[in-house]
Protein backbone atom coordinates (compact mmCIF):
# COMPACT_ATOMS: atom_id res chain seq x y z
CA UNK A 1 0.00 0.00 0.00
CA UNK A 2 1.39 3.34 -0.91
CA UNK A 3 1.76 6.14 1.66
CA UNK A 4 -0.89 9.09 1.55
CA UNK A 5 0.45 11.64 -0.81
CA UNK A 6 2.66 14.45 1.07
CA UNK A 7 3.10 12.27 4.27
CA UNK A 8 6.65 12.86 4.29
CA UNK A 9 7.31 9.24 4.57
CA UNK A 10 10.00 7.88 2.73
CA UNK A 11 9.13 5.26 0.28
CA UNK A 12 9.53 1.75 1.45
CA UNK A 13 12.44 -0.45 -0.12
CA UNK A 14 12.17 -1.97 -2.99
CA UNK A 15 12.79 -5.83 -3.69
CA UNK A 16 15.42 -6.96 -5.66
CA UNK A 17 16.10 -10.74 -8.01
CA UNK A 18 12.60 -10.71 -7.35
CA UNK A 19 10.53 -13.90 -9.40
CA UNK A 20 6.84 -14.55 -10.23
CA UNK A 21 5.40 -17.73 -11.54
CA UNK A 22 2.10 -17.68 -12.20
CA UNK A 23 -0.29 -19.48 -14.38
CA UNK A 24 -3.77 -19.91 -13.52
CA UNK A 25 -4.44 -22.93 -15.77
CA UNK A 26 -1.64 -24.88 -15.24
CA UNK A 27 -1.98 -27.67 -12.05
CA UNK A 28 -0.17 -27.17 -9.15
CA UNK A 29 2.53 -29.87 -9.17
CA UNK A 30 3.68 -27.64 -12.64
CA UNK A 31 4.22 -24.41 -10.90
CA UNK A 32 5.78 -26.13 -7.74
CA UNK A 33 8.32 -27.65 -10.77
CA UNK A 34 8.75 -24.12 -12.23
CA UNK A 35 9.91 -22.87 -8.33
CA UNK A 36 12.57 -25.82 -7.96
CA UNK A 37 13.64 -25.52 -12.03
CA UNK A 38 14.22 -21.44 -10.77
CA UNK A 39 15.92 -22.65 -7.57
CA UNK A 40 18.26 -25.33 -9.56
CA UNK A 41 19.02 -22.36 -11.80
CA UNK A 42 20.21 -20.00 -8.86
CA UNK A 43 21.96 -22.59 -6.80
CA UNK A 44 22.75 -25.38 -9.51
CA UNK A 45 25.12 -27.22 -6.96
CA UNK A 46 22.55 -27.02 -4.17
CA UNK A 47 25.36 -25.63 -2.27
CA UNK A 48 22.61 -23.08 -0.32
CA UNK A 49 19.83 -23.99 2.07
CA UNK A 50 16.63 -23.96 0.47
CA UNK A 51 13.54 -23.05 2.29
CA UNK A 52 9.58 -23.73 0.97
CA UNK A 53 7.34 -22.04 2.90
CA UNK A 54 4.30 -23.18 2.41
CA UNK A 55 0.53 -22.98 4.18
CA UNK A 56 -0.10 -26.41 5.21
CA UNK A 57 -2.13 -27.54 2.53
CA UNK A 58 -0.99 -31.41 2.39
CA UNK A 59 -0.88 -32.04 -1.01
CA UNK A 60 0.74 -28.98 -1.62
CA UNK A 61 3.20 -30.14 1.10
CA UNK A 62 3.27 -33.62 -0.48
CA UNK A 63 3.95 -32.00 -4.16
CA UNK A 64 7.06 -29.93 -2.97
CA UNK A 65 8.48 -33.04 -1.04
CA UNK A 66 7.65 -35.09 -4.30
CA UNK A 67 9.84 -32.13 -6.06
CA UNK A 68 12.97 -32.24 -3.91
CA UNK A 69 12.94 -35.94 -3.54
CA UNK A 70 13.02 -35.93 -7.42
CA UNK A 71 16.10 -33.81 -7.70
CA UNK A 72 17.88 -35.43 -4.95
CA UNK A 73 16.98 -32.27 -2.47
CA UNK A 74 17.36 -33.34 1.28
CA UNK A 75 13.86 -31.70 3.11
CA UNK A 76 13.69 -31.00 6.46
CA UNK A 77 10.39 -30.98 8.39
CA UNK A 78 8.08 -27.82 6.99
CA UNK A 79 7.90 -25.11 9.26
CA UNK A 80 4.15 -25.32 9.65
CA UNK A 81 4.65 -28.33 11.78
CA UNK A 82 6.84 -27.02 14.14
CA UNK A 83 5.49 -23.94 14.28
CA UNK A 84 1.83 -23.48 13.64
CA UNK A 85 0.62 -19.89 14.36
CA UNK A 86 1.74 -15.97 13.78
CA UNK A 87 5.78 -14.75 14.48
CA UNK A 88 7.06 -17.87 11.52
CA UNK A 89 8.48 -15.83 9.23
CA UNK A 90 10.54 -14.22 12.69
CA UNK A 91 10.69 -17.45 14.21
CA UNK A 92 12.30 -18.85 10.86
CA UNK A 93 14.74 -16.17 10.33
CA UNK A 94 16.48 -17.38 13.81
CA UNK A 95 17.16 -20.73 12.02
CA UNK A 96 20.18 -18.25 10.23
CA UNK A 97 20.70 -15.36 12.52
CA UNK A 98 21.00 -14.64 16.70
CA UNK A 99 17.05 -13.79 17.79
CA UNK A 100 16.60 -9.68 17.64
CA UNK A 101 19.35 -8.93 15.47
């Protein structure tokens, strides 16, 4: 949402290597494919750690576990599991960096 105009606020950063995939006729299990065939292009020797977040649909969940085991992608447990309510995305980010930094 944009500011009102001549709030004086400054405008909010902007997101960078951004990505959309999006295609309302194709199934799901093809766009999960299109996220890992972007992934494997960023990170071809897996040398990163991926993350899905996803929303705890199950065959969603079953679809992007049925897309890493394909490639040879070792999953951990989806964060919905282990934590199911608000504060995951903050919760998450102290998987890589010291809680309120």
């Amino acid at each position: 949402m944009r500011s009102d105009p001549g709030s004086g606020k400054k405008k909010p950063p902007r997101s960078v290597n951004r990505r959309y995939t999006c295609d309302i006729t194709a199934s799901r299990d093809t766009t999960i494919g299109k996220v890992f065939d972007e992934a494997d292009r960023r990170d071809p020797g897996h040398a990163r750690t991926w993350i899905a977040l996803v929303d705890g649909d199950v065959h969603q969940i079953s679809l992007v576990w049925a897309q890493a085991t394909a490639r040879g992608i070792m999953a951990p447990d989806h964060l919905d599991r282990l934590y199911p309510r608000a504060g995951i995305p903050a919760e998450a980010a102290w998987c890589f960096h010291a809680p309120a930094t």
